[in-house]
C-alpha atoms as a PDB file:
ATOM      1  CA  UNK A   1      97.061 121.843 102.291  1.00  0.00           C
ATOM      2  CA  UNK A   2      95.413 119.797  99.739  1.00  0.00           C
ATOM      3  CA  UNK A   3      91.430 119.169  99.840  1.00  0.00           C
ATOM      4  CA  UNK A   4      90.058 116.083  99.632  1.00  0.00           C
ATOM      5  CA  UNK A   5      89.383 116.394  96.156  1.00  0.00           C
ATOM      6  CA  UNK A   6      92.361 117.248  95.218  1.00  0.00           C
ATOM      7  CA  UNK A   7      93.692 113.752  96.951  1.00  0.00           C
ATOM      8  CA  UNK A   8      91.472 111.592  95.117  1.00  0.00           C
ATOM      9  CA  UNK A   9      92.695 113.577  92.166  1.00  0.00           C
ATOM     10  CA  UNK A  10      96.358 113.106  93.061  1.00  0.00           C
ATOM     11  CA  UNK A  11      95.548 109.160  93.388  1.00  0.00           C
ATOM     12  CA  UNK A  12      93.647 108.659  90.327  1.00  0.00           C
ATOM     13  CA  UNK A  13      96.635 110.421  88.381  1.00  0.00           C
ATOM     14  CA  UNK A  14      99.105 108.735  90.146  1.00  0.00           C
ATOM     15  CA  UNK A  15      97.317 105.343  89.808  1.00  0.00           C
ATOM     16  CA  UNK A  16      97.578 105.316  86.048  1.00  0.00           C
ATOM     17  CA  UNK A  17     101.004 106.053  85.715  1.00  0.00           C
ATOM     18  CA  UNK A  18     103.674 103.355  84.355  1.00  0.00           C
ATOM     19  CA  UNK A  19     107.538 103.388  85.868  1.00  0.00           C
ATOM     20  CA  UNK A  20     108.865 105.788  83.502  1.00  0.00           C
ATOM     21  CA  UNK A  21     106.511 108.465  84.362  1.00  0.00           C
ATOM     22  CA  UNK A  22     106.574 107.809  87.810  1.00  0.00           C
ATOM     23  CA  UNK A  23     110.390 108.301  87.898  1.00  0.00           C
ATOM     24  CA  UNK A  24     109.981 111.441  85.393  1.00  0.00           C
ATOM     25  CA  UNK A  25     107.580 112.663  87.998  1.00  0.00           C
ATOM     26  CA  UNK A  26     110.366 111.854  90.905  1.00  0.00           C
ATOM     27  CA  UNK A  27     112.900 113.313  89.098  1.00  0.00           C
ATOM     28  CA  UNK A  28     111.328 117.056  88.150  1.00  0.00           C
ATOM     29  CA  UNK A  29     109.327 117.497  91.786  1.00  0.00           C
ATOM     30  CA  UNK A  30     110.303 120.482  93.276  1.00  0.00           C
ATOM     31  CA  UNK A  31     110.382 119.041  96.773  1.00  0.00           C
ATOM     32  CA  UNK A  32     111.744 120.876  99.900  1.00  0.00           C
ATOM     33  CA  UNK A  33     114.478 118.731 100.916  1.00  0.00           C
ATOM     34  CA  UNK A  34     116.210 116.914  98.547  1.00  0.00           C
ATOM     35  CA  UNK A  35     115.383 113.282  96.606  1.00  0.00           C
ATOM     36  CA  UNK A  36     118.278 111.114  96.523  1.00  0.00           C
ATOM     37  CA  UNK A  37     116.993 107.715  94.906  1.00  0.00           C
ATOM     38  CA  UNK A  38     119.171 105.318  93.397  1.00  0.00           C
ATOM     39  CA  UNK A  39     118.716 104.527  89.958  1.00  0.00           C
ATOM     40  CA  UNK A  40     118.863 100.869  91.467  1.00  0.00           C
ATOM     41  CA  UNK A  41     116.179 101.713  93.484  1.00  0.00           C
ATOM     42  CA  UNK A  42     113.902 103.219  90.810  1.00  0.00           C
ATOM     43  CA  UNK A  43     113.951 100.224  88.558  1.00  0.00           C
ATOM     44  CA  UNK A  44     113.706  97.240  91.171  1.00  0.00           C
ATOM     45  CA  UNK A  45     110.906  98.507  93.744  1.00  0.00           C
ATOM     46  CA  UNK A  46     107.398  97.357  92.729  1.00  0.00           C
ATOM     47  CA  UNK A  47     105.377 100.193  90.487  1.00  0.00           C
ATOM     48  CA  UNK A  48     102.567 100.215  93.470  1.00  0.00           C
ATOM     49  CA  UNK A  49     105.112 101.363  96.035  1.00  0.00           C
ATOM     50  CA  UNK A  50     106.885 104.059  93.762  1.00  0.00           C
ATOM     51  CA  UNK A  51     103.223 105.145  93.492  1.00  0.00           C
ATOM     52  CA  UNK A  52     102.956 105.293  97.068  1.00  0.00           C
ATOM     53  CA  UNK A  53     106.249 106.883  97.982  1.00  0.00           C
ATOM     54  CA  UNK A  54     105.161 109.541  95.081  1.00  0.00           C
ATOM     55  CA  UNK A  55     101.408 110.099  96.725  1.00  0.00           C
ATOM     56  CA  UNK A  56     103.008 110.384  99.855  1.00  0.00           C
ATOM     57  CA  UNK A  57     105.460 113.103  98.800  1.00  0.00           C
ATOM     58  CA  UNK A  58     103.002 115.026  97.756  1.00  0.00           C
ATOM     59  CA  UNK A  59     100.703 114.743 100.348  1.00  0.00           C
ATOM     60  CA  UNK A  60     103.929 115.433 102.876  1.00  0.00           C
ATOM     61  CA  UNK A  61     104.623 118.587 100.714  1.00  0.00           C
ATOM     62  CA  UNK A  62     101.304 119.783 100.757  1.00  0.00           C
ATOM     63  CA  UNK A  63     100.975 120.568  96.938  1.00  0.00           C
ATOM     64  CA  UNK A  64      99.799 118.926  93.859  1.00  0.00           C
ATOM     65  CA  UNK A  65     102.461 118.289  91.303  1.00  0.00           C
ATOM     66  CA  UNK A  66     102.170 120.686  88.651  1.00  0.00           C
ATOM     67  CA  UNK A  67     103.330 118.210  86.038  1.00  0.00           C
ATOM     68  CA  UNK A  68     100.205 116.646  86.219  1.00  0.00           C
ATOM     69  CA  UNK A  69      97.343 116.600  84.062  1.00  0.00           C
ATOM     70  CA  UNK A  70      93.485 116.160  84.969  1.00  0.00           C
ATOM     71  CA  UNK A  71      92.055 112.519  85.771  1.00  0.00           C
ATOM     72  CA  UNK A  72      89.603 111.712  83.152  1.00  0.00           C
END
């Protein structure tokens, strides 16, 4: 399970992330069942919910991505 810490972490880093990392990030997450988004899909859905759908993988995972880097 993730601490709270490591949430607002997750957030901040997913916050400042344009659509190509955001797919990137989609595309190499290790998740437990599999990730089947169009390409369609990935280029016409706003930026804030990809960022949402991504936090909310994570969170449903219960692990921090380890492609990401520290907030500053």
């Amino acid at each position: 399970m993730l601490a709270s810490d490591q949430v607002d972490e997750l957030i901040c880093l997913v916050a400042g992330m344009d659509r190509p990392q955001i797919v990137d990030h989609f595309t190499a997450y290790n998740a437990s069942f599999p990730l089947d988004f169009s390409d369609e899909f990935l280029t016409t859905v706003s930026l804030e919910k990809l960022r949402h759908i991504f936090v909310a993988l994570c969170l449903q995972q219960q692990r921090f991505p380890e492609t990401l880097t520290a907030c500053a």
